[in-house]
Structure formats: C-alpha cells, structure tokens
Protein backbone atom coordinates (compact mmCIF):
# COMPACT_ATOMS: atom_id res chain seq x y z
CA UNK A 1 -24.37 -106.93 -56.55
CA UNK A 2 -22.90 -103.58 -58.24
CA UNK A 3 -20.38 -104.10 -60.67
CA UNK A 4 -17.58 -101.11 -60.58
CA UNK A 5 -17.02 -99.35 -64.36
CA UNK A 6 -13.03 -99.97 -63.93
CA UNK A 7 -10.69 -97.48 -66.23
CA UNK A 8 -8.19 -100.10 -67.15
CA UNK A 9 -8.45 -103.49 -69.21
CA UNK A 10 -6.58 -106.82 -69.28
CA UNK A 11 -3.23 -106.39 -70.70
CA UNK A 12 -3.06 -102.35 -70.31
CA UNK A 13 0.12 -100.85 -69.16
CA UNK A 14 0.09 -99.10 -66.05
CA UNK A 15 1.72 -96.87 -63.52
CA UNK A 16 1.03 -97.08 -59.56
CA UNK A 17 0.54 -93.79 -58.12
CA UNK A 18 0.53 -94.58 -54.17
CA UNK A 19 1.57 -97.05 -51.66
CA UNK A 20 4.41 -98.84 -51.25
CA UNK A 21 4.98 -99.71 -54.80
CA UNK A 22 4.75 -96.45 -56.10
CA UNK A 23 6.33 -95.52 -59.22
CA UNK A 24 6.88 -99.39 -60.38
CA UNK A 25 4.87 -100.28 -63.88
CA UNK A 26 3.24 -103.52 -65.11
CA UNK A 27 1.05 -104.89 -67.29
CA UNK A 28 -2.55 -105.73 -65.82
CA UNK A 29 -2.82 -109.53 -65.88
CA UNK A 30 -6.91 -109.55 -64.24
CA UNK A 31 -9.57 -106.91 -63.47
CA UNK A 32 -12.27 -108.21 -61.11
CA UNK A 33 -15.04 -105.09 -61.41
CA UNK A 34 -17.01 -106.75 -58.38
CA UNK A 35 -14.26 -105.73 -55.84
CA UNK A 36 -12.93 -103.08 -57.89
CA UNK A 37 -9.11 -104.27 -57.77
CA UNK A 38 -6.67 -105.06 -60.50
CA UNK A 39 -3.50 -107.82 -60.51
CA UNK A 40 -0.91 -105.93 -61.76
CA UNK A 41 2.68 -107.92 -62.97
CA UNK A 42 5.20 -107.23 -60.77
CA UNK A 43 3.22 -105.40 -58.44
CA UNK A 44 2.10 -105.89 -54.32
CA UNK A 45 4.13 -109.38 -53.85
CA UNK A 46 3.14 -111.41 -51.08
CA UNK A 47 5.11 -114.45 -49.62
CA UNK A 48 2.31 -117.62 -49.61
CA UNK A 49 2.93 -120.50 -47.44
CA UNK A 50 2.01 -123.55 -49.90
CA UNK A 51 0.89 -127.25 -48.95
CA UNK A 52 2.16 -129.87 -50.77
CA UNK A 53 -0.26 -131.15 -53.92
CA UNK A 54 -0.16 -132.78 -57.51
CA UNK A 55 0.97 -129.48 -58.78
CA UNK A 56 3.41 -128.64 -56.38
CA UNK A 57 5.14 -131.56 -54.75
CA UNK A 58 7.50 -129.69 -52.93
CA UNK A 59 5.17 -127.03 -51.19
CA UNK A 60 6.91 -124.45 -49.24
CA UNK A 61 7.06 -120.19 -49.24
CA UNK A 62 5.82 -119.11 -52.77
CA UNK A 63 5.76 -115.12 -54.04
CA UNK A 64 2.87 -114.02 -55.84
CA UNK A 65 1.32 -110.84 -56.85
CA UNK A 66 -1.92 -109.87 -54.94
CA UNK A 67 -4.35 -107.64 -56.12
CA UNK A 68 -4.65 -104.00 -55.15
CA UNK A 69 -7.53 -101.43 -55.88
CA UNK A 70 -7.95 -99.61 -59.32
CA UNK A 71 -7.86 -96.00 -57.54
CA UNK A 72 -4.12 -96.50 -57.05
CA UNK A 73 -2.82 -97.72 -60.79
CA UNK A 74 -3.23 -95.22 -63.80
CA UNK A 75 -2.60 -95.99 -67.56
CA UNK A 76 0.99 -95.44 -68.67
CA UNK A 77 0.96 -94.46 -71.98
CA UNK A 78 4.62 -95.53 -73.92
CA UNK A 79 4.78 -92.36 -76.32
CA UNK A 80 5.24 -89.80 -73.86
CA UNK A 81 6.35 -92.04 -70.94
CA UNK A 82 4.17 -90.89 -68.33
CA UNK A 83 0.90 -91.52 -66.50
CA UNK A 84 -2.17 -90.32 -68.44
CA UNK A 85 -5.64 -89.92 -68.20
CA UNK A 86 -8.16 -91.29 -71.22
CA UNK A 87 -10.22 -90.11 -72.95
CA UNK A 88 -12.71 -91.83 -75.49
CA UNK A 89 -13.50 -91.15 -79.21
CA UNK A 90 -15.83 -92.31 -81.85
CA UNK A 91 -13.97 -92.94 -85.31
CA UNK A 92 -16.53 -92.35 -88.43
CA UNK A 93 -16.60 -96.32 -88.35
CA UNK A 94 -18.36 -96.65 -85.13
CA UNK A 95 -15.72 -97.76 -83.11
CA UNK A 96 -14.66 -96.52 -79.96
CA UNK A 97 -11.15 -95.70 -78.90
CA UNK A 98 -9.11 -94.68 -75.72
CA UNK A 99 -6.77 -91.57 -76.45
CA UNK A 100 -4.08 -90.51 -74.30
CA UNK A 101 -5.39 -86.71 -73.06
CA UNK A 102 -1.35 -85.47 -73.38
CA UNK A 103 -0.37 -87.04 -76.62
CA UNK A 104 -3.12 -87.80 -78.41
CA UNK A 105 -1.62 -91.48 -78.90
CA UNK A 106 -4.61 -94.48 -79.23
CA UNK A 107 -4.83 -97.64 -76.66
C-alpha cells in the first residue's frame, strides 16, 4: 500500500489540462493519495441512478462529480490567471510555502 505524493491540496484552485473537461476550473473538494485522483467542483459529472432512502425519499437520476486523476488538473494561480507549476520555499521562520514559478505569488 503506496501512498502517491499528490501536487494539489483540499481547497486549491485548479485548471484541467486534458479530457473532456479541459479548460473548466474548480476548487478541489477531496484528494485520495491511495488512488492518486482528485474531486474537483464542477468537474467530470456523472448522472447516478439513486434508490429511494431516509435521505432521499424521492430517489431517481442524481448528477455528481466523480473523481479524475491528479496528472490531468494543475494549480491555477488567480494573479496571473493561468496554470502554474509550484515551487516550494523555506521562510526564515521555518515554514514552508508553495510559490507560483511565473509570478512569484504564495498558495
């Protein structure tokens, strides 16, 4: 059991770079390292046929999002409105922070 270092985080913005939802961006809602996929708001919508329960009394054809691997999402960084690669940097504190590589902005 292998756990996958994923670049993005719960609640990052990002960009998807292929498939059929290309170009759409949404804020990550889980990241599951074991599979190495990300649920992404907005993102890979799948119809759900749902059985009536306590929660749902109605049941019926629900849309969710479904997951979708972290290879195809990369962070969108707001200052310079584009896709980005990260990279990290230690402050004289001891902390350490994600920087965008183009604009130098922090995550």
């Amino acid at each position: 059991m292998s756990l996958n270092k994923i670049h993005v985080k719960k609640n990052d913005t990002v960009m998807v770079i292929s498939g059929k939802d290309k170009g759409k961006t949404g804020e990550v809602l889980s990241v599951n390292p074991k599979t190495g996929k990300v649920l992404v708001k907005g993102v890979n919508i799948v119809t759900k046929h749902q059985k009536p329960n306590k929660q749902n009394m109605q049941g019926g054809i629900i849309k969710k999002e479904a997951a979708i691997f972290s290879s195809k999402v990369m962070l969108y960084c707001k200052k310079c409105k584009s896709v980005t690669r990260i990279s990290s940097k230690l402050l004289a504190d001891g902390t350490k922070v994600r920087i965008c590589k183009k604009c130098g902005e922090t995550f």
